[in-house]
Protein backbone atom coordinates (compact mmCIF):
# COMPACT_ATOMS: atom_id res chain seq x y z
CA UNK A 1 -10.19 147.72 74.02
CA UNK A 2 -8.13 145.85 71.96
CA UNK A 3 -10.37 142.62 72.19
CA UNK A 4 -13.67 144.70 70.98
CA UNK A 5 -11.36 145.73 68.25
CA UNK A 6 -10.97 142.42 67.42
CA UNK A 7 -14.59 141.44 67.15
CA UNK A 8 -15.74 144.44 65.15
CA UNK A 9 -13.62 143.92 62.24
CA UNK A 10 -14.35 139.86 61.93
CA UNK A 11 -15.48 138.92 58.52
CA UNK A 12 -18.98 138.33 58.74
CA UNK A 13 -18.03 135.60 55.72
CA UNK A 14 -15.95 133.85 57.05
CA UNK A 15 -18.61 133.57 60.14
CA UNK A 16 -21.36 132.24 58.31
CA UNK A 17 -18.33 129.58 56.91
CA UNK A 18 -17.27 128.25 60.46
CA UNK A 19 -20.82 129.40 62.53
CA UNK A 20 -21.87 127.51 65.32
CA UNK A 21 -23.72 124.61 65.00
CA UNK A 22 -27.03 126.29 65.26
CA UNK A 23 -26.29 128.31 62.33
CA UNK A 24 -25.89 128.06 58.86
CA UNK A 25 -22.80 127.55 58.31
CA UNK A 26 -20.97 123.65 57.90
CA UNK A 27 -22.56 120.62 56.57
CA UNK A 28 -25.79 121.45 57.41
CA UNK A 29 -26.37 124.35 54.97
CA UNK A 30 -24.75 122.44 52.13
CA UNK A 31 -27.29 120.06 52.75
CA UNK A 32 -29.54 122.72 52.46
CA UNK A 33 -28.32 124.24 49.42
CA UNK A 34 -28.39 120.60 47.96
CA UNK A 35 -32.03 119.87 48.82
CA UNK A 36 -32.85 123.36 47.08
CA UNK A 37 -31.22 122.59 44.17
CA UNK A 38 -32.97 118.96 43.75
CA UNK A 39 -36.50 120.85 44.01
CA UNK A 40 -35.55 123.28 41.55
CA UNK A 41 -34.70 120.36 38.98
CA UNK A 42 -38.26 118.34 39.82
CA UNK A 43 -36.15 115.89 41.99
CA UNK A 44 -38.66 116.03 45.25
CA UNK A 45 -36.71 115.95 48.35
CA UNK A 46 -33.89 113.34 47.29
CA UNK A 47 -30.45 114.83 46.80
CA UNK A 48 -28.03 114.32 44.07
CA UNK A 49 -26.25 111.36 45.60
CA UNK A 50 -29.88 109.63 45.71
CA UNK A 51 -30.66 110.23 42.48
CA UNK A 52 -27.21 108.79 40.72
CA UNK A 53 -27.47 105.98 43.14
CA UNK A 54 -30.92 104.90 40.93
CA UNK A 55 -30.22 102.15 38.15
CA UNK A 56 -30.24 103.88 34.58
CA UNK A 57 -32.61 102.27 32.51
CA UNK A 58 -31.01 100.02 29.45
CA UNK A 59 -31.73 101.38 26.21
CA UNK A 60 -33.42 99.36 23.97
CA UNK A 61 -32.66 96.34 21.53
CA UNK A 62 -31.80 97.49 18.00
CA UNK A 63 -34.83 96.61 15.34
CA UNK A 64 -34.38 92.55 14.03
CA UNK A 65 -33.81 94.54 10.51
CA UNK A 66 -30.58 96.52 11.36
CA UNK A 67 -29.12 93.45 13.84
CA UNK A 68 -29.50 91.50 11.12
CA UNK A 69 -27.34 93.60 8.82
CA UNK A 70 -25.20 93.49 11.39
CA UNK A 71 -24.29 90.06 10.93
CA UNK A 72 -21.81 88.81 8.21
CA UNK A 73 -22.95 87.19 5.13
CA UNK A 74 -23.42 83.24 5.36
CA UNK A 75 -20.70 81.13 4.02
CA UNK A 76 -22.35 79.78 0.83
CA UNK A 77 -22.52 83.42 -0.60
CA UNK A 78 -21.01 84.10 -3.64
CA UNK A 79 -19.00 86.64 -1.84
CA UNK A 80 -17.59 83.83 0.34
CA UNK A 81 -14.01 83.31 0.44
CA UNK A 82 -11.63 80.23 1.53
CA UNK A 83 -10.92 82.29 4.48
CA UNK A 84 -14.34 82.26 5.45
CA UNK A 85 -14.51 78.21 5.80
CA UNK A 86 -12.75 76.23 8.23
CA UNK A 87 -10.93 73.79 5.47
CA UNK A 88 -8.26 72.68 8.08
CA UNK A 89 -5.10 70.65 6.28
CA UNK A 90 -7.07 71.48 2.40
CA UNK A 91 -6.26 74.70 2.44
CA UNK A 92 -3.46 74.30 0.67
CA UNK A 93 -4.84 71.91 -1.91
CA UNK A 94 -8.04 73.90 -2.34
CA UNK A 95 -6.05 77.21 -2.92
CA UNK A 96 -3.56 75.21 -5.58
CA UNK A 97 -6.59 74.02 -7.05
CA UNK A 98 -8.12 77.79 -7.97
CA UNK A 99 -5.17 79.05 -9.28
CA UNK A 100 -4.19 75.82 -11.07
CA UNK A 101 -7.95 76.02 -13.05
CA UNK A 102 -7.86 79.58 -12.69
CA UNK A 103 -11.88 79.72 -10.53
CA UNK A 104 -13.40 81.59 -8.40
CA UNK A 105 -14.09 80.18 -5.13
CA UNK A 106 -17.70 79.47 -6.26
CA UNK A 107 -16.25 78.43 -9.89
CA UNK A 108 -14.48 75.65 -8.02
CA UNK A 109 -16.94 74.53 -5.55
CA UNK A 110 -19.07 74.16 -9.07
CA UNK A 111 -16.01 72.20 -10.39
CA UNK A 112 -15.71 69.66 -7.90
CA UNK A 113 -19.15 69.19 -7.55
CA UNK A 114 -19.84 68.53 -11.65
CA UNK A 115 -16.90 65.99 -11.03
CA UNK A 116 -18.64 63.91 -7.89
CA UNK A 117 -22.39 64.23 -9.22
CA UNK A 118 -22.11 63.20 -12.69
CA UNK A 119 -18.88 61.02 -12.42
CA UNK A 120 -18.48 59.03 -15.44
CA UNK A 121 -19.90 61.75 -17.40
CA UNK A 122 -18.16 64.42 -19.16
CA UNK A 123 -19.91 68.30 -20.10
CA UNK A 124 -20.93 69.08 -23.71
CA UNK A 125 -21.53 72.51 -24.69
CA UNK A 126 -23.27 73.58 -28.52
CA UNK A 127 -25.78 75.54 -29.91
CA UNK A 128 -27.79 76.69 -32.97
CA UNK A 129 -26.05 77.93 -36.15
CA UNK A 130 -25.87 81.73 -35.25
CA UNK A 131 -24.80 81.47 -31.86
CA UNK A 132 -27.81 82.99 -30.04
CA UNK A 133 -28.40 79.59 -28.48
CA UNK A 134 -25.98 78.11 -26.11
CA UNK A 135 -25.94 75.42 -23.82
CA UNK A 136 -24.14 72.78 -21.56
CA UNK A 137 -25.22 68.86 -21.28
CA UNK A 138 -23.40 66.42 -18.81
CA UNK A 139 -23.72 62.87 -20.93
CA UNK A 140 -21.55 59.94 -21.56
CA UNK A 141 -18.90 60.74 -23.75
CA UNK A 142 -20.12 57.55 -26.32
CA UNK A 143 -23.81 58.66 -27.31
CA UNK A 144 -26.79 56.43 -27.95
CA UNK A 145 -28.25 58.44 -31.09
CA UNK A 146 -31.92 57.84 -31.85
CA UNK A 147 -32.90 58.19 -35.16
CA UNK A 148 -36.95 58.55 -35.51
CA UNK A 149 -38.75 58.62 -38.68
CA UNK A 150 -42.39 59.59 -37.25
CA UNK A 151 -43.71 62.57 -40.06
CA UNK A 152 -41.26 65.99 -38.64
CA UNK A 153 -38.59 64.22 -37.24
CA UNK A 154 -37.92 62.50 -40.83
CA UNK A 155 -38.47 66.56 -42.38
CA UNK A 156 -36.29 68.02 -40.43
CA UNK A 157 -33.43 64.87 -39.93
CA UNK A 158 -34.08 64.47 -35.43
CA UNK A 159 -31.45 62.57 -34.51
CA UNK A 160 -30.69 62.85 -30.57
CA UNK A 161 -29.46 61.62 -27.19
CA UNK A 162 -32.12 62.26 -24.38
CA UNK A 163 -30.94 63.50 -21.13
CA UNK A 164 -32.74 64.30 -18.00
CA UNK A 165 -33.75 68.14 -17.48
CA UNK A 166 -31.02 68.26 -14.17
CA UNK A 167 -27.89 67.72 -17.02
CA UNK A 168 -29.17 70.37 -19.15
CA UNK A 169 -28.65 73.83 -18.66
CA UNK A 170 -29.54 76.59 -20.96
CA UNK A 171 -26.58 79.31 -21.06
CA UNK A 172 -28.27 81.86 -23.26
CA UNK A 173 -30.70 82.29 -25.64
CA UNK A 174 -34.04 81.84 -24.19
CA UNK A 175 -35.25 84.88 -25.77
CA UNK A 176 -34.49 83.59 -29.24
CA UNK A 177 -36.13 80.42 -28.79
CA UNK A 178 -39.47 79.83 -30.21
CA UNK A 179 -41.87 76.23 -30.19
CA UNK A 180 -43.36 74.62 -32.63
CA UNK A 181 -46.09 71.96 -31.66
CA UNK A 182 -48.30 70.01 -33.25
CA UNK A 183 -50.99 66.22 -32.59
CA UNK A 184 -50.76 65.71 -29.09
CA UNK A 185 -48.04 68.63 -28.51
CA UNK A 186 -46.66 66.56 -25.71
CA UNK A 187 -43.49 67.38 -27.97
CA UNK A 188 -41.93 70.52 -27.48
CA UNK A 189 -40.29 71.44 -30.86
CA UNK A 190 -37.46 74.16 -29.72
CA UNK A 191 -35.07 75.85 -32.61
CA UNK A 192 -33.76 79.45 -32.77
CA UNK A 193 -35.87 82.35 -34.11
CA UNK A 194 -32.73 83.91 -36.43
CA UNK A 195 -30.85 81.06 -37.83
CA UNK A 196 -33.97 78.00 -37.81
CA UNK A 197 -31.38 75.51 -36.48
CA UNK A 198 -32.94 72.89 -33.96
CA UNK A 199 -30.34 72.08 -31.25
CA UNK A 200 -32.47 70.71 -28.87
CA UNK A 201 -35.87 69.86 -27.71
CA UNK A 202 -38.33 68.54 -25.49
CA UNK A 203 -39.31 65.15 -26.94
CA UNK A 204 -42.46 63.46 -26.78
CA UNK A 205 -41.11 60.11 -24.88
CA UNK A 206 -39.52 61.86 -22.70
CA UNK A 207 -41.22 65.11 -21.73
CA UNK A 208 -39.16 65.50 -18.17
CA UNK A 209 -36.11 65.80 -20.34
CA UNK A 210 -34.24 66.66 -23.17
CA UNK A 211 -33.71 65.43 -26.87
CA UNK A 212 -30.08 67.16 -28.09
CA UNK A 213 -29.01 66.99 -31.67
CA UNK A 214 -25.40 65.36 -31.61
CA UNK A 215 -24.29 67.79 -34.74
CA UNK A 216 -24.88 70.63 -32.94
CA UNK A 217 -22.19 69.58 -29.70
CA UNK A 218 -18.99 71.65 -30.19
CA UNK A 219 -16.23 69.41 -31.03
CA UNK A 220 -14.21 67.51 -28.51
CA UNK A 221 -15.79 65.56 -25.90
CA UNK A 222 -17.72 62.88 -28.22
CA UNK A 223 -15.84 59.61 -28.24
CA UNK A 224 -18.09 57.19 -30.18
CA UNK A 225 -21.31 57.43 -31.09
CA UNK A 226 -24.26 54.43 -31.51
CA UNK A 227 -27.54 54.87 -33.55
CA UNK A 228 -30.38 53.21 -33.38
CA UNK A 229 -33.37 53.57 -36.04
CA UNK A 230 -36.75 54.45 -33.81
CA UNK A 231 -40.05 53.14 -35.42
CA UNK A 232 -41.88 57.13 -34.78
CA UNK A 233 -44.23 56.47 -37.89
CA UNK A 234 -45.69 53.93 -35.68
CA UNK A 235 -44.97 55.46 -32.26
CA UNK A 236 -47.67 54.22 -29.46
CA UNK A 237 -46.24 50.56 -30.45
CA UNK A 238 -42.89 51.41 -30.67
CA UNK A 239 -42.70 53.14 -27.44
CA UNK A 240 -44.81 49.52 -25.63
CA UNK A 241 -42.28 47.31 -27.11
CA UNK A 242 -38.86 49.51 -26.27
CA UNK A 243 -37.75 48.61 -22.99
CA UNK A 244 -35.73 51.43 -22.26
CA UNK A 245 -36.22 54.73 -24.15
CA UNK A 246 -38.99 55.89 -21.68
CA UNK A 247 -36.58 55.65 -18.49
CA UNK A 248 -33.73 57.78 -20.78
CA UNK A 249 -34.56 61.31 -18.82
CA UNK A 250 -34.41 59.47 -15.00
CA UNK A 251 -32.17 60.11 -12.89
């Protein structure tokens, strides 16, 4: 009696847990339950240790356009610093250098450059009469002045050094300029709009450079200054027998 006691009030649970082997119950119906639940999600027969065991698939490159803002800004930027060059045992120099001129990093790259490109040379800076025109000239600090007397430039009193078009550099102003030509207009005749003042010009000899009017530097870089009287009023022969004039805005 007491044994059929015992097997009527077994949890019918807790024999579908621990069933025989024909059953149910143990590894086999969780492998069951696990191949339901992968047919249910679209997963065919494979179970869910298959499918994790499959390689994800790597996502995609990012566009050129958005790698490429990625990337920090080349070195010769004008946001570059010193810390962004590798300038080894000139550090030191380089950064006693800025705050000694008081530059910008590009302001002293600019400076040191000036200095080894036009060595011998010193920078002029002038303009017109008003100040609407400004510029900057690298020359020798003793001019050569031409003086010409062909029909304007005896008018208007054209005496000027000629420089080649790399030493010039117009700060402001181009708005302001206007041009006067005339014959062959191979000469560009350049002078402010407001205040009539030529400062420079584009002269007919030399038409890859520049003529500049030495009263119109700003004082303090001209050490001597040499003029000689151009034959203009005559200017094909003057300009065969000169040996040099022609060569004045080369490099």
């Amino acid at each position: 009696m007491r044994r059929t006691r015992s097997a009527v009030v077994t949890d019918p649970r807790e024999q579908r847990r621990s069933g025989p082997s024909g059953g149910l119950g143990g590894s086999e119906s969780r492998a069951r339950r696990s191949g339901s639940r992968a047919r249910a999600g679209g997963g065919g027969g494979a179970t869910g240790s298959q499918r994790s065991a499959k390689p994800r698939p790597k996502p995609p490159p990012p566009p050129a356009q958005e790698a490429a803002a990625e990337e920090p800004p080349p070195a010769d930027t004008p946001a570059a610093s010193v810390s962004a060059l590798d300038l080894g045992e000139q550090r030191e120099r380089w950064e006693t250098l800025q705050k000694r001129q008081r530059l910008s990093f590009e302001g002293t790259a600019k400076l040191l450059l000036d200095t080894f490109e036009y060595q011998g040379l010193v920078k002029h800076t002038g303009g017109c009469h008003c100040g609407a025109v400004r510029f900057e000239v690298w020359a020798s600090a003793d001019l050569h002045i031409f003086d010409c007397n062909c029909s304007i430039c005896k008018k208007k009193q054209n005496r000027h050094f000629i420089v080649p078009a790399s030493r010039f550099k117009l700060l402001k102003g181009a708005e302001s300029i206007t041009t006067y030509t005339f014959n062959t207009h191979k000469a560009q005749h350049t002078f402010c709009k407001r205040c009539g003042v030529q400062s420079f010009y584009t002269p007919r000899s030399n038409p890859g450079g520049f003529g500049i009017a030495p009263h119109c530097l700003d004082e303090g870089t001209v050490r001597s200054v040499v003029t000689e009287e151009f034959n203009g009023s005559d200017w094909e022969r003057a300009m065969k027998e000169h040996k040099t004039i022609k060569n004045m805005s080369k490099e």
